[in-house]
N, C-alpha and C. Protein backbone atom coordinates (compact mmCIF):
# COMPACT_ATOMS: atom_id res chain seq x y z
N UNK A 1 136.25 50.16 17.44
CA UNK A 1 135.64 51.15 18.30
C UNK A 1 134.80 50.45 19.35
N UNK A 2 134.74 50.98 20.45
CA UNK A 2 134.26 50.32 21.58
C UNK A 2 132.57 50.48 22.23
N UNK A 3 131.69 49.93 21.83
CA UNK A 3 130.58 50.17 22.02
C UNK A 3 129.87 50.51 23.48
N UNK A 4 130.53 50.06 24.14
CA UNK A 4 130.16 49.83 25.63
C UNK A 4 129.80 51.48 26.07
N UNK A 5 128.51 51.80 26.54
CA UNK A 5 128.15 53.26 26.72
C UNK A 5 128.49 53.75 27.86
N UNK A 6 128.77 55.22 27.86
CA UNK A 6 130.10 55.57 28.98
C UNK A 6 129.06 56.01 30.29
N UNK A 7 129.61 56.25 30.98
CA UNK A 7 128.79 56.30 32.47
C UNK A 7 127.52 57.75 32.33
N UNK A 8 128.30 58.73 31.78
CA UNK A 8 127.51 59.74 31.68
C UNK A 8 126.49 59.48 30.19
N UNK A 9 126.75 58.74 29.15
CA UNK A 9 125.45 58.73 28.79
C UNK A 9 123.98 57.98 29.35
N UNK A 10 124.91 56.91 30.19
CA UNK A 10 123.93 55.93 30.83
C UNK A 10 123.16 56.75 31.89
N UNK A 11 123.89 57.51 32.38
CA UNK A 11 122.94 58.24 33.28
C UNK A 11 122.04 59.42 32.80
N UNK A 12 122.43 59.84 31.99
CA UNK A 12 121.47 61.12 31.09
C UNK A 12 120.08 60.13 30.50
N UNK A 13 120.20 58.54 29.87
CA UNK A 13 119.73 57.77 29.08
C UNK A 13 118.25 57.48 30.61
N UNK A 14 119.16 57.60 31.77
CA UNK A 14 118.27 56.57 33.00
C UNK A 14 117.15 58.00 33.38
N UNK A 15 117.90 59.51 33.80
CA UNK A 15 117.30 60.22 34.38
C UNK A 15 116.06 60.13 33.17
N UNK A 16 116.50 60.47 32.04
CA UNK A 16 115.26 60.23 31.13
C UNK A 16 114.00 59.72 31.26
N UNK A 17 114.46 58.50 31.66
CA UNK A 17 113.54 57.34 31.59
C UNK A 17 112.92 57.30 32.79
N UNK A 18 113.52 57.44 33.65
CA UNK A 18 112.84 57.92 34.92
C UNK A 18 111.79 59.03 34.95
N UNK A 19 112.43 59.91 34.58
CA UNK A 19 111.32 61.26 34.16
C UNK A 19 110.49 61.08 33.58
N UNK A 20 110.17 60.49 32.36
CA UNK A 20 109.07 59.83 31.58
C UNK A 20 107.55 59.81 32.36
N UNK A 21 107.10 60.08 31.80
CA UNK A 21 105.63 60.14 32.55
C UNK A 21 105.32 61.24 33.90
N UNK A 22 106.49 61.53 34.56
CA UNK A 22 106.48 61.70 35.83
C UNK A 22 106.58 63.08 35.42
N UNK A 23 106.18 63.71 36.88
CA UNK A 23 105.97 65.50 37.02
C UNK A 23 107.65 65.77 37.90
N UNK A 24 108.31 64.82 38.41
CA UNK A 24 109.56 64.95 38.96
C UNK A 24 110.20 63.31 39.13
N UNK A 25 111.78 63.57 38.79
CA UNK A 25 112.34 61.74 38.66
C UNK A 25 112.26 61.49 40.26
N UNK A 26 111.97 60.17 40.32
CA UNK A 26 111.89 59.46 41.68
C UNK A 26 112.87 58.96 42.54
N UNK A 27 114.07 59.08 41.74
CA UNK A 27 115.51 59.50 42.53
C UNK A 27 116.30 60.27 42.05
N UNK A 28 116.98 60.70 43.44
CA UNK A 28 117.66 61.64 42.84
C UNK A 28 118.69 61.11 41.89
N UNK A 29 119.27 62.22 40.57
CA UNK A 29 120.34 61.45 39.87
C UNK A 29 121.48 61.74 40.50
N UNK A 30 121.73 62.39 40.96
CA UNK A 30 123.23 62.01 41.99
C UNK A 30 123.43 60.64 42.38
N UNK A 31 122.58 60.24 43.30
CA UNK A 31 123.10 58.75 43.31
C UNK A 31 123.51 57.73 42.48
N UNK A 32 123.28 57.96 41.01
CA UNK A 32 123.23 56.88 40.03
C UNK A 32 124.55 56.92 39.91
N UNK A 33 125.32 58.02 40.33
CA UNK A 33 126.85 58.40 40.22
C UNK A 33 127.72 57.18 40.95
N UNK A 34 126.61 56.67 41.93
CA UNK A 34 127.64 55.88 42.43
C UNK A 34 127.56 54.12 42.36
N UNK A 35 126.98 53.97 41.44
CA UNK A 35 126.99 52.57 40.59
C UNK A 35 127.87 52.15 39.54
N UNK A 36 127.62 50.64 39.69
CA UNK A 36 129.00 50.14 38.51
C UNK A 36 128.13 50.85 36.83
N UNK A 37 129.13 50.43 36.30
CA UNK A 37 128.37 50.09 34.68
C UNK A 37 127.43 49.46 34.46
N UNK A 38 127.59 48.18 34.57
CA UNK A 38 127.01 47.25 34.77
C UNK A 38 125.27 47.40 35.40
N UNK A 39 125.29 48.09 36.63
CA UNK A 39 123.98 48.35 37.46
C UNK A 39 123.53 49.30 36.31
N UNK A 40 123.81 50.44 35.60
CA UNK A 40 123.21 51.33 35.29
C UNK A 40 122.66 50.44 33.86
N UNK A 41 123.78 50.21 33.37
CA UNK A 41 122.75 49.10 32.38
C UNK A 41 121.62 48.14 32.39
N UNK A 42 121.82 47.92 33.77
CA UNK A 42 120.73 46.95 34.13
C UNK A 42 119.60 48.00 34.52
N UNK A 43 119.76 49.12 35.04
CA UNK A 43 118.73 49.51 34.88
C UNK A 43 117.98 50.51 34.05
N UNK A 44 118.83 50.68 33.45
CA UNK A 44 118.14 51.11 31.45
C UNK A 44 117.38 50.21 30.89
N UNK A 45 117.91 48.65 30.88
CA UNK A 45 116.85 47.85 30.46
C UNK A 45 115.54 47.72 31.22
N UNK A 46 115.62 47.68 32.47
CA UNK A 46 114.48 47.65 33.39
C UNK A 46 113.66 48.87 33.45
N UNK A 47 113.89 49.99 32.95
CA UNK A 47 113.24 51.21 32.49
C UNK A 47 112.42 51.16 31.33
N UNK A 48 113.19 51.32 30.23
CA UNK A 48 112.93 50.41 28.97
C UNK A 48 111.93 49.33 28.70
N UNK A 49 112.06 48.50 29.87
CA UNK A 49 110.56 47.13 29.48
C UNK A 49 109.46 47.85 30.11
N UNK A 50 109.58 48.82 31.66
CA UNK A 50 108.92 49.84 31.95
C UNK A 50 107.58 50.71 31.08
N UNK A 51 108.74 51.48 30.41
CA UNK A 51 108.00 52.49 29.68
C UNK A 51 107.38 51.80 27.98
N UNK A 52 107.90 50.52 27.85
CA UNK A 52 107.57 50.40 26.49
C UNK A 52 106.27 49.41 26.69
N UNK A 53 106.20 48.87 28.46
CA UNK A 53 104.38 48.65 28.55
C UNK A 53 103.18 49.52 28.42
N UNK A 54 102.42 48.40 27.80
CA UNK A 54 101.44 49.43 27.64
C UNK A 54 100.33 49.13 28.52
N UNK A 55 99.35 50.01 29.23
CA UNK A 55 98.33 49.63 30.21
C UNK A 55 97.28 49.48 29.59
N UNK A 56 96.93 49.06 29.93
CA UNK A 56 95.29 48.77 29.51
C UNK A 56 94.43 50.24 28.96
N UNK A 57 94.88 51.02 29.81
CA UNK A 57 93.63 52.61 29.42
C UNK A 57 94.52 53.04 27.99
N UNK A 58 96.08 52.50 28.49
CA UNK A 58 96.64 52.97 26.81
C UNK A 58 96.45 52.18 25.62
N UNK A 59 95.86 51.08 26.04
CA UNK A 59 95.68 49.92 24.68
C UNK A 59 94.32 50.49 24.51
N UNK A 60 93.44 50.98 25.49
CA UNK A 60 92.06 51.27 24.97
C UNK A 60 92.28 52.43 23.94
N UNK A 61 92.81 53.13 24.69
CA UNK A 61 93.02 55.14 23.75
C UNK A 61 93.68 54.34 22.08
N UNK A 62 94.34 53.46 22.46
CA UNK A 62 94.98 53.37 20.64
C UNK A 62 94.19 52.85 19.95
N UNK A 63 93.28 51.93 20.78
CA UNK A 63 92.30 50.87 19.81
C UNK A 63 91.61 51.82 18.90
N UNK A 64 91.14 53.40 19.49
CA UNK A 64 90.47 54.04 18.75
C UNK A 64 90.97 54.52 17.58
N UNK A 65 92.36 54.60 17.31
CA UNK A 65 92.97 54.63 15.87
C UNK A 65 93.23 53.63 14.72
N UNK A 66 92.78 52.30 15.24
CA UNK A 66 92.88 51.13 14.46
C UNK A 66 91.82 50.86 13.43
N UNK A 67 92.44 50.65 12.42
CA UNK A 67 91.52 50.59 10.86
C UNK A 67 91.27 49.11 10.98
N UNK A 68 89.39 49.56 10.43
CA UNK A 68 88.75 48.01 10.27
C UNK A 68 88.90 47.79 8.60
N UNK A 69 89.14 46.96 8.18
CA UNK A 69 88.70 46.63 6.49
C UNK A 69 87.86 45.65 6.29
């Protein structure tokens, strides 16, 4: 079976990620229509290292859940 993810999940996977945080995605997804495979993968990962940083005001907000022993 062939793992390689098909164009339309990659783009459902990107508008996602784009949307993330945001009150509206910052491009339109029509255009993503017109990239290789390849580009859209590349930019799932580049979304991905994106959203899985964390900023500083968000490392502060978590510190407050961290157990001292």
């Amino acid at each position: 079976m062939d793992s390689t993810p098909t164009r339309q999940s990659l783009v459902a996977e990107i508008e996602a990620l784009i949307a993330y945080g945001a009150e509206e995605p910052t491009i339109h997804p029509d255009l993503l229509a017109y990239l290789t495979i390849e580009d859209l993968q590349n930019i799932k990962v580049k979304l991905l290292t994106k959203v899985n940083t964390l900023t500083e005001e968000d490392k502060a907000w978590l510190e407050q859940f961290k157990r001292y022993e």
